[in-house]
C-alpha atoms as a PDB file:
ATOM      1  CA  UNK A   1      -1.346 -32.967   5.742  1.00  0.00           C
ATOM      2  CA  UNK A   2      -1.646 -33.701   2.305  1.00  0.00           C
ATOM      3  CA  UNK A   3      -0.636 -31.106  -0.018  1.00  0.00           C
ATOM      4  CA  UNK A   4      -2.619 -28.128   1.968  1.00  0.00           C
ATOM      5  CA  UNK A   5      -1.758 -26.152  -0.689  1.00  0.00           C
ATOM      6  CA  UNK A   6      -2.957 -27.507  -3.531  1.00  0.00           C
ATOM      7  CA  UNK A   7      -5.404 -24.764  -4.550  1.00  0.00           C
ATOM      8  CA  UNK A   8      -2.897 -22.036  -4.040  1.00  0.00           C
ATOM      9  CA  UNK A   9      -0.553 -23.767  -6.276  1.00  0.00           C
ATOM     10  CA  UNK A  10      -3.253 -23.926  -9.049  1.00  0.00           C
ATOM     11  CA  UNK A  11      -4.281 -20.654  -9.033  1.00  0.00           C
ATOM     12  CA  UNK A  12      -0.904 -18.580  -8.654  1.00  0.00           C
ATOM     13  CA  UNK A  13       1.004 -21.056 -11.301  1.00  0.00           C
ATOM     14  CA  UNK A  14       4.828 -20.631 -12.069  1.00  0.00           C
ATOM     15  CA  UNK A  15       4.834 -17.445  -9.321  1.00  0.00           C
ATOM     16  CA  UNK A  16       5.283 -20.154  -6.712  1.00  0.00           C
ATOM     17  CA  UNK A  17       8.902 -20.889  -6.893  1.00  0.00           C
ATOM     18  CA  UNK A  18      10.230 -24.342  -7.343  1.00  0.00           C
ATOM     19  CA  UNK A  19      14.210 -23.455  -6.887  1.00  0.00           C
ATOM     20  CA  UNK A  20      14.010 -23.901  -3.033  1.00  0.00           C
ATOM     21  CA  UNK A  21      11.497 -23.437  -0.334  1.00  0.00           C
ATOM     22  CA  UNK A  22      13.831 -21.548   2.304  1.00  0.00           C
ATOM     23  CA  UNK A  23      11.763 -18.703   4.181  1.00  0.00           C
ATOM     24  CA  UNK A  24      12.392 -15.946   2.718  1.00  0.00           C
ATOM     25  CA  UNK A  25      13.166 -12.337   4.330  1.00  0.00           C
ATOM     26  CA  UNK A  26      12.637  -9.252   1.660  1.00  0.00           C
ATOM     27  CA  UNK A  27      16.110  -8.688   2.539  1.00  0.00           C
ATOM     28  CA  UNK A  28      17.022 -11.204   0.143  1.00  0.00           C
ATOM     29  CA  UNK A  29      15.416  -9.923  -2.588  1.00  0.00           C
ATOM     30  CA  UNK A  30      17.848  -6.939  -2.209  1.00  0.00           C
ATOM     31  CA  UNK A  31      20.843  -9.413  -1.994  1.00  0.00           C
ATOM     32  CA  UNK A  32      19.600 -10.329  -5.330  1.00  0.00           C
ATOM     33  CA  UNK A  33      19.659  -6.897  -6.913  1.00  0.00           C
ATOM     34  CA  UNK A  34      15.924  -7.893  -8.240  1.00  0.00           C
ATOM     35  CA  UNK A  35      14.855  -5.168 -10.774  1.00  0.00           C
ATOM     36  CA  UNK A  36      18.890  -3.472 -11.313  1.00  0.00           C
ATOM     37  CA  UNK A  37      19.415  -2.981 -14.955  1.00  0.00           C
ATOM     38  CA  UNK A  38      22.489  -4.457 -16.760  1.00  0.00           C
ATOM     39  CA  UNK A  39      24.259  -1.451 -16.948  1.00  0.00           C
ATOM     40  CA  UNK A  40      23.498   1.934 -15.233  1.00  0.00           C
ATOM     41  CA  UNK A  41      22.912   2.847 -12.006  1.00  0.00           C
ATOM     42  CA  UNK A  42      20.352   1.084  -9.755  1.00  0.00           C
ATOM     43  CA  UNK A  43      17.539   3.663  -9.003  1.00  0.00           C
ATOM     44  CA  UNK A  44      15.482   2.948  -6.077  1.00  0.00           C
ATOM     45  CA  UNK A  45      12.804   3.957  -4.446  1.00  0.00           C
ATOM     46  CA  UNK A  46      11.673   2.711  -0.735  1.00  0.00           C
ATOM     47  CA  UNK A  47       7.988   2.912  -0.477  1.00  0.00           C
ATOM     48  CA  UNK A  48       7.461   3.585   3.827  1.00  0.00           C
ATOM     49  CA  UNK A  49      11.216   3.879   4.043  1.00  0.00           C
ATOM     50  CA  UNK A  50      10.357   4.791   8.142  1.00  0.00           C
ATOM     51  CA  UNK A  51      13.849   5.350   9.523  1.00  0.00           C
ATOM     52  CA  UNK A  52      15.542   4.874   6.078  1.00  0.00           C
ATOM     53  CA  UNK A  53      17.345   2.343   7.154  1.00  0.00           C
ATOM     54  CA  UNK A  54      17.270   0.133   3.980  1.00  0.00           C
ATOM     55  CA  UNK A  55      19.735   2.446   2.314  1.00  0.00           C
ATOM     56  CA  UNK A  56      22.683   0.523   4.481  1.00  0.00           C
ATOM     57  CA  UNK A  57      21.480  -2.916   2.859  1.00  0.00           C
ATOM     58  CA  UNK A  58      21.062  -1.088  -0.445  1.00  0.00           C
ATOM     59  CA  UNK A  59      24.642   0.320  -0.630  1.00  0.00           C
ATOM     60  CA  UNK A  60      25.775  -2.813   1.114  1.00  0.00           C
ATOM     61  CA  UNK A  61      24.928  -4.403  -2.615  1.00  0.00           C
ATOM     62  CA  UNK A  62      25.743  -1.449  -4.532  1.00  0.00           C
ATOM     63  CA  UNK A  63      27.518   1.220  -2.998  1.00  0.00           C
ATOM     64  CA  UNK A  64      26.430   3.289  -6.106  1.00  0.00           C
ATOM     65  CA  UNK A  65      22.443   2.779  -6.127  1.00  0.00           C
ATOM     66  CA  UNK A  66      20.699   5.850  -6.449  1.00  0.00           C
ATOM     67  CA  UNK A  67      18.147   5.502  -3.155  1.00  0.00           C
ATOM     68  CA  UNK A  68      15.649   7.934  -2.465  1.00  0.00           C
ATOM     69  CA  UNK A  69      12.851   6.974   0.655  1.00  0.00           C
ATOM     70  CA  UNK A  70       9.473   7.922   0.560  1.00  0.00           C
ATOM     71  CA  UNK A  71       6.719   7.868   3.555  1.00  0.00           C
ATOM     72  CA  UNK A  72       4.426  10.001   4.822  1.00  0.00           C
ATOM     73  CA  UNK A  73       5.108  13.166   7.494  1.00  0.00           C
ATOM     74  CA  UNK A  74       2.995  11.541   9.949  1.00  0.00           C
ATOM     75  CA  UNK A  75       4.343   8.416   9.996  1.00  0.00           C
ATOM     76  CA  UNK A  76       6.123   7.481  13.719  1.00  0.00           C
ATOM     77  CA  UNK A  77       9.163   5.775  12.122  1.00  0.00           C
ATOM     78  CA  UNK A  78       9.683   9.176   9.982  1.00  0.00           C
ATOM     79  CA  UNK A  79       9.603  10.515  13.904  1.00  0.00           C
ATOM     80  CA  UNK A  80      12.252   8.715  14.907  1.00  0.00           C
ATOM     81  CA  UNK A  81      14.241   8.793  11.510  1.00  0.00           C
ATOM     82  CA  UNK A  82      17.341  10.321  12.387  1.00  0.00           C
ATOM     83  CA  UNK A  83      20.040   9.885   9.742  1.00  0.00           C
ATOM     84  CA  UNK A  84      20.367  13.003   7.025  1.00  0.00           C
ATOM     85  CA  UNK A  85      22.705  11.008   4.453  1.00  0.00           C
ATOM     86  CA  UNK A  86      20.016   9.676   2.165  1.00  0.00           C
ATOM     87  CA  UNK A  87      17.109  11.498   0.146  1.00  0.00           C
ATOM     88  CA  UNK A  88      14.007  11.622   1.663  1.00  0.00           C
ATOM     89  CA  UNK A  89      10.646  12.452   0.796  1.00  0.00           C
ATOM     90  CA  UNK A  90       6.843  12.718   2.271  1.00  0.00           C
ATOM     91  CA  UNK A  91       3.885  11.822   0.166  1.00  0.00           C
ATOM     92  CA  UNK A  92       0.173  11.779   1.050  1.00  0.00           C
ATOM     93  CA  UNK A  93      -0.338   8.129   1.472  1.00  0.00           C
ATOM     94  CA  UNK A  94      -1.298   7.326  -2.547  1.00  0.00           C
ATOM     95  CA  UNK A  95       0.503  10.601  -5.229  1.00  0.00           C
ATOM     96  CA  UNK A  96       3.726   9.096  -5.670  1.00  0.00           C
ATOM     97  CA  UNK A  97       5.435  12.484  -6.752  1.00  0.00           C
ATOM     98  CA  UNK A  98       7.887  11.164  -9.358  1.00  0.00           C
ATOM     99  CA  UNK A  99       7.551  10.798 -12.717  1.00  0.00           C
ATOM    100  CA  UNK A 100       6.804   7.795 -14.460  1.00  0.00           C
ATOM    101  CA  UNK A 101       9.080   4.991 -15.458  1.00  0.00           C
ATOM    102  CA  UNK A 102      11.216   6.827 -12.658  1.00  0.00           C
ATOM    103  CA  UNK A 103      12.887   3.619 -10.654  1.00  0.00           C
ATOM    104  CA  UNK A 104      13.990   0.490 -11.622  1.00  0.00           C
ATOM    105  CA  UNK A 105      12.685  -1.383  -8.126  1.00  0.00           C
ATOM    106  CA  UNK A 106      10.769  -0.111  -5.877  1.00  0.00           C
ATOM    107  CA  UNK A 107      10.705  -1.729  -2.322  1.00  0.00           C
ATOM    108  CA  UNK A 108       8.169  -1.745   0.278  1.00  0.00           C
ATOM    109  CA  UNK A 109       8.942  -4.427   3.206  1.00  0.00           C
ATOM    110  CA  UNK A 110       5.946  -4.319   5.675  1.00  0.00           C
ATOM    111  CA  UNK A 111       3.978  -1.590   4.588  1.00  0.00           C
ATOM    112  CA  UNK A 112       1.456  -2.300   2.882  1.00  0.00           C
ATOM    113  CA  UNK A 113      -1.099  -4.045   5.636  1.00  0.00           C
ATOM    114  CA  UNK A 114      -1.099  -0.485   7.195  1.00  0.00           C
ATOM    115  CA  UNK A 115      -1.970   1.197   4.331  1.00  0.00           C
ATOM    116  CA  UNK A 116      -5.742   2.186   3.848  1.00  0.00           C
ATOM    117  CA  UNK A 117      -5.842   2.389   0.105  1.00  0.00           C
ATOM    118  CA  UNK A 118      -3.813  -0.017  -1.346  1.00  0.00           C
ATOM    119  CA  UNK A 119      -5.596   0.148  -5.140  1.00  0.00           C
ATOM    120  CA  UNK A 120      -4.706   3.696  -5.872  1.00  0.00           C
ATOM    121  CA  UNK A 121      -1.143   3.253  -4.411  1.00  0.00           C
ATOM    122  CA  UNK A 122      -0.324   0.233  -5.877  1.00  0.00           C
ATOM    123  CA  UNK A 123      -1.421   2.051  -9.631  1.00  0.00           C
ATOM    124  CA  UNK A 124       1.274   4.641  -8.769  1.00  0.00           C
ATOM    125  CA  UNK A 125       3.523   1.804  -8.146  1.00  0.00           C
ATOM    126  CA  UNK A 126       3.202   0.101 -11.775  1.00  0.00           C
ATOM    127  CA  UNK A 127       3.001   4.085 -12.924  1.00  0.00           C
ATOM    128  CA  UNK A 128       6.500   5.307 -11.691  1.00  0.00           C
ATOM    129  CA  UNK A 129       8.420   1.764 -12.280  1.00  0.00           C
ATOM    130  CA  UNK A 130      10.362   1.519 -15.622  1.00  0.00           C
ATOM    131  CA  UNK A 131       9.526  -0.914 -18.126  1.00  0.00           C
ATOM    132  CA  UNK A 132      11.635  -3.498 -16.870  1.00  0.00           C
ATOM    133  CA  UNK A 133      11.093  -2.566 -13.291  1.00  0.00           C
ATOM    134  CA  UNK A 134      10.142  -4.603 -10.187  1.00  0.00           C
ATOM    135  CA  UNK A 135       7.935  -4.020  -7.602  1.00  0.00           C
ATOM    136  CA  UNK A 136       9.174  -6.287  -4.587  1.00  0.00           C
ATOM    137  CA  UNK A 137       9.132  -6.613  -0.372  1.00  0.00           C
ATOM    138  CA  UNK A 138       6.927  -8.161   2.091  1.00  0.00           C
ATOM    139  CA  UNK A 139       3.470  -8.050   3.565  1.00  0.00           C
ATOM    140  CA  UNK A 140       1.124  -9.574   5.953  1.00  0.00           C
ATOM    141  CA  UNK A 141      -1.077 -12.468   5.581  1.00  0.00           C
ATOM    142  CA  UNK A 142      -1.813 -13.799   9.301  1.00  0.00           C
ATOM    143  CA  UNK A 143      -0.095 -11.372  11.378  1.00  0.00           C
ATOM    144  CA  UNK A 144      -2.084 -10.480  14.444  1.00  0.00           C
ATOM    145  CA  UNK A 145      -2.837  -6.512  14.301  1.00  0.00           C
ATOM    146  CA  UNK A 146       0.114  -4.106  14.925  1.00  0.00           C
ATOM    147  CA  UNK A 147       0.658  -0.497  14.448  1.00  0.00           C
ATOM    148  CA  UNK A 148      -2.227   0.341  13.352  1.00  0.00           C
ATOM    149  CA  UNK A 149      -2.073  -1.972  10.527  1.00  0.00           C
ATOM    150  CA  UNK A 150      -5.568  -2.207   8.457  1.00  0.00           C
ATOM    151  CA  UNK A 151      -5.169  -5.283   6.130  1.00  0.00           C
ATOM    152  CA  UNK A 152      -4.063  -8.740   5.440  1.00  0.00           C
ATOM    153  CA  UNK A 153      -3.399 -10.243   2.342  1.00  0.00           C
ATOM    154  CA  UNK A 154      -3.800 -13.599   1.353  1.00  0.00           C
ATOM    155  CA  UNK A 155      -1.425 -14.682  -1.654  1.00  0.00           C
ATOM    156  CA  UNK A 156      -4.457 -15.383  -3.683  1.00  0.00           C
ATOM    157  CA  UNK A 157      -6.018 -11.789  -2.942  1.00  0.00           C
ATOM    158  CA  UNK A 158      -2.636  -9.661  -3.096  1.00  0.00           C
ATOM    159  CA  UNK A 159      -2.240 -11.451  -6.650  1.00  0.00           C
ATOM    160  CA  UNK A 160      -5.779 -10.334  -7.702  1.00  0.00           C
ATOM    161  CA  UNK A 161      -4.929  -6.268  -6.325  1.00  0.00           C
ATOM    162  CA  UNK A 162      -1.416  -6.401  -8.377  1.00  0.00           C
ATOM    163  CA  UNK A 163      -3.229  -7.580 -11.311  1.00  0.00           C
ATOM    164  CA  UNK A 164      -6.358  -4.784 -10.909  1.00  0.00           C
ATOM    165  CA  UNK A 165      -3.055  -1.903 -10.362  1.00  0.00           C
ATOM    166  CA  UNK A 166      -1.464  -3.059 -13.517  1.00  0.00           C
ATOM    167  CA  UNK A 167       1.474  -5.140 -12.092  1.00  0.00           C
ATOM    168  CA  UNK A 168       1.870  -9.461 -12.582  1.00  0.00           C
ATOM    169  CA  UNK A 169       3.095 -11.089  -9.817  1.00  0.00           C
ATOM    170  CA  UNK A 170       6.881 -12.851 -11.052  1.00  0.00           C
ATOM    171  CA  UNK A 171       7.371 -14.818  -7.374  1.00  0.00           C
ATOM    172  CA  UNK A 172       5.899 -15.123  -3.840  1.00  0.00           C
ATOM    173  CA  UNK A 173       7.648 -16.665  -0.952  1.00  0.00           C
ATOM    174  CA  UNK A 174       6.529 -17.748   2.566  1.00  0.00           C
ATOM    175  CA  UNK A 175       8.382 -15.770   5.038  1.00  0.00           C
ATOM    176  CA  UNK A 176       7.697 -16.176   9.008  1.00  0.00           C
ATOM    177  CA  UNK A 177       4.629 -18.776   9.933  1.00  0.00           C
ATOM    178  CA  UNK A 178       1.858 -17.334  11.245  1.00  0.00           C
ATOM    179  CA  UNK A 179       1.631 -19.814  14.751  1.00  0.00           C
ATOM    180  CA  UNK A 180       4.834 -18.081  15.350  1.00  0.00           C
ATOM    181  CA  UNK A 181       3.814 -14.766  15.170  1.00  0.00           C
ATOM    182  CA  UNK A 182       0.869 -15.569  16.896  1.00  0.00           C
ATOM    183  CA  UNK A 183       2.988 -16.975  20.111  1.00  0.00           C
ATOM    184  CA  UNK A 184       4.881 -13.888  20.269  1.00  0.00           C
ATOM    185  CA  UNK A 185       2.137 -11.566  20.089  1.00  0.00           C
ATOM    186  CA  UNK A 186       0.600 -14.140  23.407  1.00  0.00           C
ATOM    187  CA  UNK A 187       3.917 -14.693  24.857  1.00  0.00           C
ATOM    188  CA  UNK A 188       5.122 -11.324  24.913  1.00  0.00           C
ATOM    189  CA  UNK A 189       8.447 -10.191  25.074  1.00  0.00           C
ATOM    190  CA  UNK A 190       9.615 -13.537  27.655  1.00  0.00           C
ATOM    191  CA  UNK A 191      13.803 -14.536  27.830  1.00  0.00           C
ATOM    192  CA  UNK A 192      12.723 -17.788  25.622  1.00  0.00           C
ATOM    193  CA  UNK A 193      11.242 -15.740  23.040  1.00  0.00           C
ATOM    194  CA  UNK A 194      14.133 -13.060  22.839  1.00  0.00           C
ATOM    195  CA  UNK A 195      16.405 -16.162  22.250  1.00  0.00           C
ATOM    196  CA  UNK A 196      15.041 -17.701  19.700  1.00  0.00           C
ATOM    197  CA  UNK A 197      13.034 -14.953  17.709  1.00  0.00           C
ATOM    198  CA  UNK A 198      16.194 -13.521  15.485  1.00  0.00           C
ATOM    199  CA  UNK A 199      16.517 -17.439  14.882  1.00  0.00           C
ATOM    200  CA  UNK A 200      13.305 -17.647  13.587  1.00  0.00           C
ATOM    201  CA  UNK A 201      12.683 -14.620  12.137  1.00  0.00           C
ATOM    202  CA  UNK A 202      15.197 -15.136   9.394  1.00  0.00           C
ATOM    203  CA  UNK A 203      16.234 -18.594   9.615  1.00  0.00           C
ATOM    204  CA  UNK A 204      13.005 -21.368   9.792  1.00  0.00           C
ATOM    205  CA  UNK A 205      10.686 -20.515  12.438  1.00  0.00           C
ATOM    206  CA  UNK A 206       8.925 -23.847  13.897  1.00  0.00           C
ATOM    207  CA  UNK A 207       6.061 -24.657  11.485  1.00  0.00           C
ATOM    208  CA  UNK A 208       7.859 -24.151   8.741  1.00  0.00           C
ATOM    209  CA  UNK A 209      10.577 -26.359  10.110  1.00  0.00           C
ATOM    210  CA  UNK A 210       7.547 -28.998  10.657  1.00  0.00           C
ATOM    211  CA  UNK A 211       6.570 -28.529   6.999  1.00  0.00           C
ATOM    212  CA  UNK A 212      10.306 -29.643   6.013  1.00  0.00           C
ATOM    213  CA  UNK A 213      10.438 -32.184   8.176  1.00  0.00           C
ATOM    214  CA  UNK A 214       6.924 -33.458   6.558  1.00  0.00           C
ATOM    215  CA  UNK A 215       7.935 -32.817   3.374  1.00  0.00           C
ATOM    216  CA  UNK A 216      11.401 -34.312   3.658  1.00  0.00           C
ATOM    217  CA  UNK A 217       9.489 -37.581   4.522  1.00  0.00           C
ATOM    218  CA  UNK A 218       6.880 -37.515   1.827  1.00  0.00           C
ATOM    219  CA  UNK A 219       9.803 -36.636  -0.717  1.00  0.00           C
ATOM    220  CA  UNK A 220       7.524 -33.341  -2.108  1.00  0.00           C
ATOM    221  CA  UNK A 221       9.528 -30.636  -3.620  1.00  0.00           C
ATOM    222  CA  UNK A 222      10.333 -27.212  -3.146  1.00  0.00           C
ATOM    223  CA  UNK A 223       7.040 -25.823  -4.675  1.00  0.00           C
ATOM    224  CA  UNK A 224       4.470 -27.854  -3.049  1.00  0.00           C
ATOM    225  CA  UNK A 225       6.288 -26.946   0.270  1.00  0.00           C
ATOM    226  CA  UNK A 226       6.294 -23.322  -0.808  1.00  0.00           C
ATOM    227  CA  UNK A 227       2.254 -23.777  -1.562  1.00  0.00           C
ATOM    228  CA  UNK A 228       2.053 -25.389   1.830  1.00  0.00           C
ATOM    229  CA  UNK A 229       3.930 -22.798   4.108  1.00  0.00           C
ATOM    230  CA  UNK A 230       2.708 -19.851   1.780  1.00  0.00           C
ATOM    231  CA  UNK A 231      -0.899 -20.972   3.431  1.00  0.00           C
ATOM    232  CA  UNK A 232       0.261 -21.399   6.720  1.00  0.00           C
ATOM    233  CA  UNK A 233       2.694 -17.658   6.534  1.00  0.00           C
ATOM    234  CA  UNK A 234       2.069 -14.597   8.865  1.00  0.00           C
ATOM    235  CA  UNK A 235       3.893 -12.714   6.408  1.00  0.00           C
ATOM    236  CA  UNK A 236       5.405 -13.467   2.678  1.00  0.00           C
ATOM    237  CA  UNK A 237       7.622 -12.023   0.256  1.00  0.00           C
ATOM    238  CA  UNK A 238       7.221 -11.483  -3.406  1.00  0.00           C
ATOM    239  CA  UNK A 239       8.689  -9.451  -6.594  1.00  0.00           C
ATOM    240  CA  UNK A 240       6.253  -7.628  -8.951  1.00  0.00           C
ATOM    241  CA  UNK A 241       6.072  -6.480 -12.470  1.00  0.00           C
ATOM    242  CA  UNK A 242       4.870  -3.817 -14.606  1.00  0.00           C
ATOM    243  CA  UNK A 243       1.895  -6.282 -16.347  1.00  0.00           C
ATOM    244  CA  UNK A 244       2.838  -4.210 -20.035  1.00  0.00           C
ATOM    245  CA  UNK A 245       6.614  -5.033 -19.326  1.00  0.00           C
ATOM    246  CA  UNK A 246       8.619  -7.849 -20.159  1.00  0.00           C
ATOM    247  CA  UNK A 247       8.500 -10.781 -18.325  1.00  0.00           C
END
């Protein structure tokens, strides 16, 4: 494997990161308090908020964020939401109804390979985020098919849509490998599976663990091991800007 990545690291530039290449959860991009302003409160909308349960990692961080959740009626998570101590709100799929410049971050972890017109949703996105917003969570790339999901992005074509919607992508980040993903979805649910997958889902599943081994050996740092598992990723996480904001 030499440097599988190489074209991916040309063409997305500085939004590969070079600090580390851990796998990376969306999670931690909340830990991070990516898009909070300096002072004032942290307002935040959850784009396919399903159950709503982000708000407990939100106020986790910042017991004071101002969270509000937004999915549509029909969605099966809404179903099953069943928690009333959070703002929630139904959309049509693409008419965010909020003004603009109205959050600071908005968050969308696994949404957006089930939804079926990302180009108009993703304008709303750059539309209702503030100046100095962000725009960050996760997304497929090689996941097999699941609830009714409709696309897959590759790193290369998600930066393209951002750019078409008005946003810049700031950093992308290979989360889960895709052979992984893969076995589970062929494996099923098996006892070696359910003892390993919370392991791998947010530690280093096994071809990324192959790609640090490889790269630990050829001495290649943390970006060329990011461009490497970033092509390899079922899914990948990433932070967003408003393209007319500051960097």
């Amino acid at each position: 494997m030499r440097f599988a990545g190489r074209e991916l690291a040309e063409l997305l530039g500085e939004a590969i990161p070079s600090d580390h290449a851990a796998q990376t959860l969306a999670d931690r991009l909340i830990e991070r308090r990516v898009g909070a302003p300096a002072d004032g409160r942290w307002r935040v909308l959850d784009l396919g908020c399903g159950t709503g349960d982000s708000v407990d990692v939100f106020r986790a961080v910042d017991p004071a964020v101002d969270w509000t959740g937004l999915d549509i009626a029909g969605s099966r998570e809404v179903g099953e939401r069943v928690r009333a101590d959070a703002r929630f709100v139904t959309f049509d799929g693409t008419s965010i109804p909020f003004e603009a410049g109205a959050f600071d971050l908005v968050y969308c972890k696994q949404v957006l390979e089930h939804v079926h017109a990302p180009a108009p949703l993703l304008a709303e996105v750059a539309r209702v985020l503030a100046p100095a917003g962000r725009f960050a969570g996760s997304t497929s790339q090689l996941e097999p098919f699941h609830s009714r999901s409709t696309f897959n992005y590759t790193p290369y074509g998600f930066d393209a849509l951002l750019r078409d919607a008005g946003l810049g992508l700031v950093e992308i980040r290979p989360g889960i490998d895709a052979a992984t993903l893969l076995a589970h979805r062929l494996a099923g649910s098996g006892r070696y599976l359910r003892s390993r997958w919370g392991r791998w889902w947010g530690g280093r599943s096994p071809l990324n663990r192959a790609i640090d081994y490889y790269g630990a050996i050829k001495r290649l740092d943390a970006r060329t091991l990011n461009a490497d598992k970033l092509l390899f990723c079922g899914q990948f996480a990433f932070v967003a800007r408003r393209a007319d904001g500051p960097a």
